[in-house]
Protein backbone atom coordinates (compact mmCIF):
# COMPACT_ATOMS: atom_id res chain seq x y z
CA UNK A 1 0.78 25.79 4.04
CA UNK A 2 2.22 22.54 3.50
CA UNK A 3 0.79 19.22 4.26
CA UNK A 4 3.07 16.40 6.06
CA UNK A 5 1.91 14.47 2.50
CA UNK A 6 3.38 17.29 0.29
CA UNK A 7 6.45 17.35 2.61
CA UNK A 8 9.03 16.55 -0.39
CA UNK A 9 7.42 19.36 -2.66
CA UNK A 10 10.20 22.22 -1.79
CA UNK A 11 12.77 24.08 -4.35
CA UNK A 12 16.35 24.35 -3.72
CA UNK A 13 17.56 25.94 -6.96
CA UNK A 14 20.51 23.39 -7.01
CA UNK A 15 21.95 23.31 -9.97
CA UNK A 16 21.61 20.01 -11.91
CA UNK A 17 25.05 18.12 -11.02
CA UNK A 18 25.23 19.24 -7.69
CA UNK A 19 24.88 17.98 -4.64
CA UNK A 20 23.22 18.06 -0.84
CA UNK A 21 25.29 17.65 1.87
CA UNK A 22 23.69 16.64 5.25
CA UNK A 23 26.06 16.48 8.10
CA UNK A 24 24.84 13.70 10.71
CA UNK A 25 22.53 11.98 8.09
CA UNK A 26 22.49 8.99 9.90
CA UNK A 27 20.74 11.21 13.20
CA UNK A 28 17.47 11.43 14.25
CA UNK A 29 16.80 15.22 11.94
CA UNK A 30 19.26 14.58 9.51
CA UNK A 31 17.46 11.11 8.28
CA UNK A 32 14.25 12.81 7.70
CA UNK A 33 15.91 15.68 6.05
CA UNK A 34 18.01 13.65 3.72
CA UNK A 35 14.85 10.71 3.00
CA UNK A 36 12.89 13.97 1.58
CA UNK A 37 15.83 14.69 -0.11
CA UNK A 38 16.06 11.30 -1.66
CA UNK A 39 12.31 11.04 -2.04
CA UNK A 40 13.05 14.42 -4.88
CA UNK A 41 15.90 12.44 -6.52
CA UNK A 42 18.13 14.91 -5.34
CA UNK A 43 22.36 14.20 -5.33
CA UNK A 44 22.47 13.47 -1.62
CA UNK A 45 25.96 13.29 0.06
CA UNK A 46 26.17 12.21 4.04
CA UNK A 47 29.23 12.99 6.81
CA UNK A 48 28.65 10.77 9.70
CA UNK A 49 31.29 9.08 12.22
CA UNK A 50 29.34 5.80 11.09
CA UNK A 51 27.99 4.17 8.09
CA UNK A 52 24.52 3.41 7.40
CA UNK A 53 23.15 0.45 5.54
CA UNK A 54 19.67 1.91 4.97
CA UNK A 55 21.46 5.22 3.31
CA UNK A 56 23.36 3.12 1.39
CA UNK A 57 20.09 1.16 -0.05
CA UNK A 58 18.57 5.30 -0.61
CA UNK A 59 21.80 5.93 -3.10
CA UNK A 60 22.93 8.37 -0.68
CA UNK A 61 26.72 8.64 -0.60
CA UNK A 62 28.51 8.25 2.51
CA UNK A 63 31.63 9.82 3.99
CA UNK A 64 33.08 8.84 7.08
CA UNK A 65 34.84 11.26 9.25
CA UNK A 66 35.09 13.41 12.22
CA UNK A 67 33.95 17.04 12.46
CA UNK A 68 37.16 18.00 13.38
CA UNK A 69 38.80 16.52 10.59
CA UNK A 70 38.67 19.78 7.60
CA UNK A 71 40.28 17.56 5.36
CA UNK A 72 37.72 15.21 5.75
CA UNK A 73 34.66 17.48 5.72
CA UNK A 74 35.88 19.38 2.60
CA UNK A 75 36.21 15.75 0.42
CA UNK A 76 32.40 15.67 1.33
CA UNK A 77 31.78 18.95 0.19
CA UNK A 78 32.94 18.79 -3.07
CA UNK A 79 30.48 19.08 -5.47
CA UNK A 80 27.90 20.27 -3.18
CA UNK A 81 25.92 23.64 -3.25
CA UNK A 82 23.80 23.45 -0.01
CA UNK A 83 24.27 22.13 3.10
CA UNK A 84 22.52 21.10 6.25
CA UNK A 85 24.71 21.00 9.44
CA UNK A 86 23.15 18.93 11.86
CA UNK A 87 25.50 16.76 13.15
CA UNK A 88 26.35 17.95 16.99
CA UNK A 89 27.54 16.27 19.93
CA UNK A 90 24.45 16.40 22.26
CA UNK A 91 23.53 15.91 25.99
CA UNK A 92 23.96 16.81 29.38
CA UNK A 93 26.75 14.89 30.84
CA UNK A 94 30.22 15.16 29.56
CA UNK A 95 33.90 17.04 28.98
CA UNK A 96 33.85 20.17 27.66
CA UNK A 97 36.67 19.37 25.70
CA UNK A 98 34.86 16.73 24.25
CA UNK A 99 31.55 19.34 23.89
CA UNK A 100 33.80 22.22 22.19
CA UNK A 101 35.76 19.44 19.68
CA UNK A 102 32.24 18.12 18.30
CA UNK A 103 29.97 21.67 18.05
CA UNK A 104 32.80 24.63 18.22
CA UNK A 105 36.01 23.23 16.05
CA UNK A 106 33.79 20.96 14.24
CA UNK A 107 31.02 23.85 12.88
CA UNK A 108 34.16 26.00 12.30
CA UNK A 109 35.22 23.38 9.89
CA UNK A 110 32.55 23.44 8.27
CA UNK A 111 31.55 27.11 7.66
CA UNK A 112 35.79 26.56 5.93
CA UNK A 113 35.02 24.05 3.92
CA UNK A 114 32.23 25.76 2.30
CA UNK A 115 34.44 28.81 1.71
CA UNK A 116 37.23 26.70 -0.05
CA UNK A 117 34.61 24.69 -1.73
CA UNK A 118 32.38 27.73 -2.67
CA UNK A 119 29.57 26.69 -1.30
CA UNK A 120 27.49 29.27 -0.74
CA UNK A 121 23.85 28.14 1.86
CA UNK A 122 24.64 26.70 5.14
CA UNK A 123 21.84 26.11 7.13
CA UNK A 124 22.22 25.10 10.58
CA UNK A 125 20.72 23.14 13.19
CA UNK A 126 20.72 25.14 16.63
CA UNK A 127 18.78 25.15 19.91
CA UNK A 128 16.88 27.08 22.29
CA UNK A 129 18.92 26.04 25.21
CA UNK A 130 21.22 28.82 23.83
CA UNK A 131 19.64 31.68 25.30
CA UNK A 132 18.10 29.28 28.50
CA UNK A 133 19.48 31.14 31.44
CA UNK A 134 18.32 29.12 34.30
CA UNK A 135 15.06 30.80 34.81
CA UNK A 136 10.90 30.97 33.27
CA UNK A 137 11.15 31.91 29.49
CA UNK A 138 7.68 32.32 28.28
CA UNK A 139 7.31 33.37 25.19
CA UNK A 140 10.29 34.90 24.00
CA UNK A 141 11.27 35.68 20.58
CA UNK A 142 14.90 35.90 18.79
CA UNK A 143 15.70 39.13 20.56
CA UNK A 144 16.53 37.35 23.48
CA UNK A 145 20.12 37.59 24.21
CA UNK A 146 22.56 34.79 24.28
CA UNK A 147 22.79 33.39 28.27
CA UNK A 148 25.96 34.49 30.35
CA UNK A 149 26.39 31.32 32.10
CA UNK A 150 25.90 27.54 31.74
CA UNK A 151 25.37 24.57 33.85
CA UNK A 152 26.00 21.95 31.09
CA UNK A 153 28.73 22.16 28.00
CA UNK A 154 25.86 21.58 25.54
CA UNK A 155 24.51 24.73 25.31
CA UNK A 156 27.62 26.49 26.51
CA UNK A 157 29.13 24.83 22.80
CA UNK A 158 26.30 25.21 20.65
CA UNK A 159 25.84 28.91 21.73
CA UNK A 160 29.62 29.84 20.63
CA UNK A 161 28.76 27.30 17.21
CA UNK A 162 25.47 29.57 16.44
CA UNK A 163 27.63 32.90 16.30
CA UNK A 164 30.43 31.29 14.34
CA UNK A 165 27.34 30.36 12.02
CA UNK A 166 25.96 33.65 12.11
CA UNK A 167 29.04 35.79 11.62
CA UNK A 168 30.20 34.01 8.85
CA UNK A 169 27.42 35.34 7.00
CA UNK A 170 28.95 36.91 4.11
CA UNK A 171 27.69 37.90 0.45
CA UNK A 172 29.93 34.56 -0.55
CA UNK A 173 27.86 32.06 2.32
CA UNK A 174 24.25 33.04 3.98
CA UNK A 175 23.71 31.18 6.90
CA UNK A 176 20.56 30.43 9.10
CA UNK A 177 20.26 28.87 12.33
CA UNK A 178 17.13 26.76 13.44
CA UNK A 179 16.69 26.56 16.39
CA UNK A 180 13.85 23.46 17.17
CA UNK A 181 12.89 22.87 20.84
CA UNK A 182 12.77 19.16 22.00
CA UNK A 183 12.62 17.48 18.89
CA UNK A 184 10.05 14.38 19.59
CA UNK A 185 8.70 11.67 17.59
CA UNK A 186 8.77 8.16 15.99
CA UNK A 187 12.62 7.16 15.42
CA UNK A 188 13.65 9.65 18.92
CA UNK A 189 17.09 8.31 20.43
CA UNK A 190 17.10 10.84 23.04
CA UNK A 191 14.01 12.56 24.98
CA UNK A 192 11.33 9.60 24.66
CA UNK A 193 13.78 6.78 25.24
CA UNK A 194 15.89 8.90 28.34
CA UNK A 195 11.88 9.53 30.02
CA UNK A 196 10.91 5.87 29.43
CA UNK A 197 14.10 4.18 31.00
CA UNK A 198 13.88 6.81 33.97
CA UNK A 199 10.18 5.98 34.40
CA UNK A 200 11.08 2.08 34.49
CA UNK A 201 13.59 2.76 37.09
CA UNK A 202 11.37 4.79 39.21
CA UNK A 203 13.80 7.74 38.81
CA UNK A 204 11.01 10.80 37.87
CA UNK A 205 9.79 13.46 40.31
CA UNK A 206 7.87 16.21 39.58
CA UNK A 207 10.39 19.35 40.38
CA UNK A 208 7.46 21.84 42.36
CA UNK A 209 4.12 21.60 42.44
CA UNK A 210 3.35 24.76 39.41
CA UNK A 211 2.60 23.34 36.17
CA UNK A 212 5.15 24.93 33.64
CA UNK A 213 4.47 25.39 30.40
CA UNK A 214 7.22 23.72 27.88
CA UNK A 215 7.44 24.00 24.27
CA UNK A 216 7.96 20.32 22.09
CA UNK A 217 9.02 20.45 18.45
CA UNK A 218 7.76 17.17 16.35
CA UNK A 219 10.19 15.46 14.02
CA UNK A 220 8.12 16.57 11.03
CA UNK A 221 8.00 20.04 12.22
CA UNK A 222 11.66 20.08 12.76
CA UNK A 223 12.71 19.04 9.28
CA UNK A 224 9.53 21.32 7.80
CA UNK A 225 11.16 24.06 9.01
CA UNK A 226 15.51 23.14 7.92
CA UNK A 227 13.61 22.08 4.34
CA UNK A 228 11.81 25.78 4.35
CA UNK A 229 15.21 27.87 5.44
CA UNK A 230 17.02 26.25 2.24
CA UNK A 231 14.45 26.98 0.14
CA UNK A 232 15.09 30.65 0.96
CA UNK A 233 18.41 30.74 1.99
CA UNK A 234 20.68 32.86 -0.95
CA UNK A 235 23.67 35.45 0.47
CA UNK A 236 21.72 39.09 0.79
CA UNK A 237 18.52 36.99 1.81
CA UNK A 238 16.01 38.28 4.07
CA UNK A 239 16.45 35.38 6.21
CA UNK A 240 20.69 35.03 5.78
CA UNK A 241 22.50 35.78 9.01
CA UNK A 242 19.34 35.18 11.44
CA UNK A 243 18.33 32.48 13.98
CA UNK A 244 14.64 31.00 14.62
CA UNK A 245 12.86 29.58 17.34
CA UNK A 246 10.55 26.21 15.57
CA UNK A 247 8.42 24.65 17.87
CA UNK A 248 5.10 22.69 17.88
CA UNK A 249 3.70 26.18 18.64
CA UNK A 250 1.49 25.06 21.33
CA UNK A 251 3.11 24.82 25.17
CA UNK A 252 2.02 21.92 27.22
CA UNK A 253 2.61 21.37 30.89
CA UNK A 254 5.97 19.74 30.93
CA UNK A 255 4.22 16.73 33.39
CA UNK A 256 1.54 16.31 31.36
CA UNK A 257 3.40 15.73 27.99
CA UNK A 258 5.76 13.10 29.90
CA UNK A 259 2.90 11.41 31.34
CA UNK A 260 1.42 11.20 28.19
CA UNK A 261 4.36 9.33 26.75
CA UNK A 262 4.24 7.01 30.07
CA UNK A 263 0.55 6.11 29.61
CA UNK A 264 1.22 4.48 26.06
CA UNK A 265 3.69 1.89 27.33
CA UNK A 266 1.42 1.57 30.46
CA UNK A 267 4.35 2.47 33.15
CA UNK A 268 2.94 4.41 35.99
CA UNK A 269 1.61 8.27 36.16
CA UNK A 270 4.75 10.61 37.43
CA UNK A 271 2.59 12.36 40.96
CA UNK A 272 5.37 12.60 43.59
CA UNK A 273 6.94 16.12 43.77
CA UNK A 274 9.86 17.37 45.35
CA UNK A 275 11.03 20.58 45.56
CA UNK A 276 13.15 22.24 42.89
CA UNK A 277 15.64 23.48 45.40
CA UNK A 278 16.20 20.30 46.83
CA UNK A 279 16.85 18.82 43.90
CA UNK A 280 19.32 21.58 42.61
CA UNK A 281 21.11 20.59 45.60
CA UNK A 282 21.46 17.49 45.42
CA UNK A 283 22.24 17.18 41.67
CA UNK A 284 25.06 19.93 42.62
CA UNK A 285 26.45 17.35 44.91
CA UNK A 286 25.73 14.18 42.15
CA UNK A 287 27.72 16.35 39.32
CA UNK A 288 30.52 17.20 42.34
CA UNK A 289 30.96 13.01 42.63
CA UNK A 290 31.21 12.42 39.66
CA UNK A 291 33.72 14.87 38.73
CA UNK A 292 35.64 14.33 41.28
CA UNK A 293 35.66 10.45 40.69
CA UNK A 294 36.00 10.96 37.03
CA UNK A 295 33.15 8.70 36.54
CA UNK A 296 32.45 8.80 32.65
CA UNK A 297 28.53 7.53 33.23
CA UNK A 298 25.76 9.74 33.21
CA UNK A 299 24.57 11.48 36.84
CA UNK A 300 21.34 10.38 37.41
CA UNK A 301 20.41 14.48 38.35
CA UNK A 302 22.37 17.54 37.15
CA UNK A 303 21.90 20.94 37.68
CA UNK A 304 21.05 21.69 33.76
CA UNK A 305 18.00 19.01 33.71
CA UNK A 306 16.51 20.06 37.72
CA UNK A 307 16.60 23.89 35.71
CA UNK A 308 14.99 22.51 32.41
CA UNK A 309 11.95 20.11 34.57
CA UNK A 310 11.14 22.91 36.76
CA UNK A 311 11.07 26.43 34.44
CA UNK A 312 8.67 27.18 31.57
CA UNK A 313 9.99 27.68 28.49
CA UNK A 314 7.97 28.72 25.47
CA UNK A 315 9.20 30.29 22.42
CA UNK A 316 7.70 32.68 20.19
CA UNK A 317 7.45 31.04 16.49
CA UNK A 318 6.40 34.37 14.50
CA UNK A 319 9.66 35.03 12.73
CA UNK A 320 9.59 32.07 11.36
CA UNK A 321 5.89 32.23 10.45
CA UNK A 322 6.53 35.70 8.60
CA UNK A 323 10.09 34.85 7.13
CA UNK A 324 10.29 31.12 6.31
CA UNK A 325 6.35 30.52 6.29
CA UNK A 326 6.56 27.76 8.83
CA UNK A 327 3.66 26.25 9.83
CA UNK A 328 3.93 23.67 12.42
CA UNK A 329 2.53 20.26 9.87
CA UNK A 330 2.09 17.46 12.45
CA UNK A 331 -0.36 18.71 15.85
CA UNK A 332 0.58 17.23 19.37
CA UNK A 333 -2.13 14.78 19.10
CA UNK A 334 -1.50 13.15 15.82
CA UNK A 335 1.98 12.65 16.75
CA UNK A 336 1.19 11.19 20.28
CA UNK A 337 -0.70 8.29 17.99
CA UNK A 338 2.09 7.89 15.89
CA UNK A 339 4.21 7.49 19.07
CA UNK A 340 1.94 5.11 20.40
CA UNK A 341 2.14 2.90 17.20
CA UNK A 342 6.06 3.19 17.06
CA UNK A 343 6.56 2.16 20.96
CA UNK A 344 4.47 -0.66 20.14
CA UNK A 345 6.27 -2.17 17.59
CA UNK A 346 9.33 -1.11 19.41
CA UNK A 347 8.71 -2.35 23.21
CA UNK A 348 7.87 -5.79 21.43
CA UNK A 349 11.45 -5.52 19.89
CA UNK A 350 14.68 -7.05 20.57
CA UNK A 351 15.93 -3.67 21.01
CA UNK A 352 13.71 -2.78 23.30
CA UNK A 353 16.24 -2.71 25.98
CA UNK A 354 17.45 0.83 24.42
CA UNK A 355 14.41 2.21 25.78
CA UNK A 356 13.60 0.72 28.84
């Protein structure tokens, strides 16, 4: 098993002049992935909407573009023998349109590119929200079938992405899917910073009064497992053409995690409940608003998060145990200290507004 200290000791096989390309290097997985990268003095090659100064001071080069540009993506392919697809239009609010550009169009532009480019590893960054269907998952493994039905364009686009992924497994491209649950940690721009400014604004309810059981995936953990998948990703692998479920492999009452997050920056304890019904309801109404105003901001309650605060969902982690040898590298109480320490350097911050 790997130790988060011997994080940068994995094997590509990458031949010496070629390169790594990370899609969304600039993100929240995709830095991590491509500083270990870096930290091996590998030929690291970035496709972001934005440019980064702090990739720029790793040597990393940087191509700006959109996903649904192919012309685009294949310039930053050239040269490149491996890639990690990460970048993904994420959320719960939003056009479809806008969902299916970014994760559909986009990933099938760049399972092309690395056919005209020869390229032949793509491993790609999934979710578990794929195969959420509204209800209690505990436990489930990758058998689980893709859901029938949707209440956010998310999921609905990164569910049709993971079988482009998967079916363009061929003897010229293998292709893996991770699929990491709530990815967590210093550096977060989504779950931690989305709890803390609800909790500021007095916005959080408990949804019922059962404690459900919800799986977390550390940053660490996250990138442990993309960094493991390349390392055995080659067309004919055992592992080529398969998804996996990476978690922190140890469920936590959703309430509890969030109130652990709440206690570092001292905001208050999340006890008031209201039923889950009721607030299906009323986020059905919210989302109805909304639409029908075409207001472009963010409903404070949609169906998608009442159905993700108020089911368990817990995902079993032994494929990728047996087949990638994941081991989760960071526990859930180290990282809550690291959490603490970023928060408070970052609530002290001039951009502590983003959180708050």
């Amino acid at each position: 098993m790997k130790t988060e200290e011997s994080l940068s000791s994995y094997h590509f096989n990458i031949p010496e002049d070629a390169g790594i390309l990370v899609t969304g290097g600039g993100g929240f997985v995709g830095r991590k992935i491509v500083n270990i990268l870096c930290r091996k003095r590998l030929r690291v090659v970035t496709f972001s909407r934005s440019l980064y100064p702090h990739l720029d001071d790793l040597g990393v080069k940087q191509v700006q573009g959109d996903l649904a540009d192919l012309e685009a993506i294949c310039e930053a392919l050239q040269g490149c023998s491996l890639v990690f697809h990460v970048a993904a239009k994420a959320g719960i609010w939003g056009t479809y349109r806008d969902f299916y550009r970014s994760n559909v169009f986009g990933t099938e532009n760049v399972i092309e590119g690395c056919f005209k480019q020869g390229i032949d590893r793509l491993v790609y960054t999934s979710s578990p929200s794929v195969v959420f269907n509204g209800k209690d998952m505990e436990g489930v493994d990758e058998s689980t079938p893709y859901a029938v039905r949707f209440n956010a364009s998310y999921p609905a686009t990164k569910a049709m992405a993971e079988r482009r992924v998967l079916e363009a497994n061929s003897s010229k491209l293998a292709t893996v899917a991770i699929r990491p649950h709530l990815i967590w940690g210093p550096g977060d721009t989504h779950i931690i910073p989305g709890l803390l400014k609800r909790a500021s604004r007095g916005q959080l309810r408990r949804l019922g009064r059962r404690e459900k059981k919800v799986d977390f995936t550390y940053i660490d953990n996250a990138v442990h497992a993309h960094l493991l998948a390349a390392e055995r990703l080659f067309p004919g692998s055992p592992i080529s053409g398969r998804s996996f479920f990476i978690t922190d492999d140890s469920p936590i009452p959703i309430w509890m995690f969030i109130n652990k997050i709440l206690n570092i920056v001292g905001l208050p304890l999340v006890e008031k409940t209201v039923s889950p019904g009721l607030a299906y309801l009323v986020a059905t109404m919210v989302e109805a608003v909304h639409w029908l105003l075409q207001l472009k901001s963010e409903p404070r309650l949609t169906r998608f998060l009442v159905e993700e605060m108020s089911t368990a969902h817990w995902f079993d982690v032994n494929a990728a145990k047996e087949c990638l040898g994941y081991q989760p590298v960071v526990d859930l109480e180290t990282g809550m200290k690291r959490v603490a320490v970023w928060l408070s350097k970052t609530i002290d911050s001039p951009c502590s507004k983003g959180l708050m």
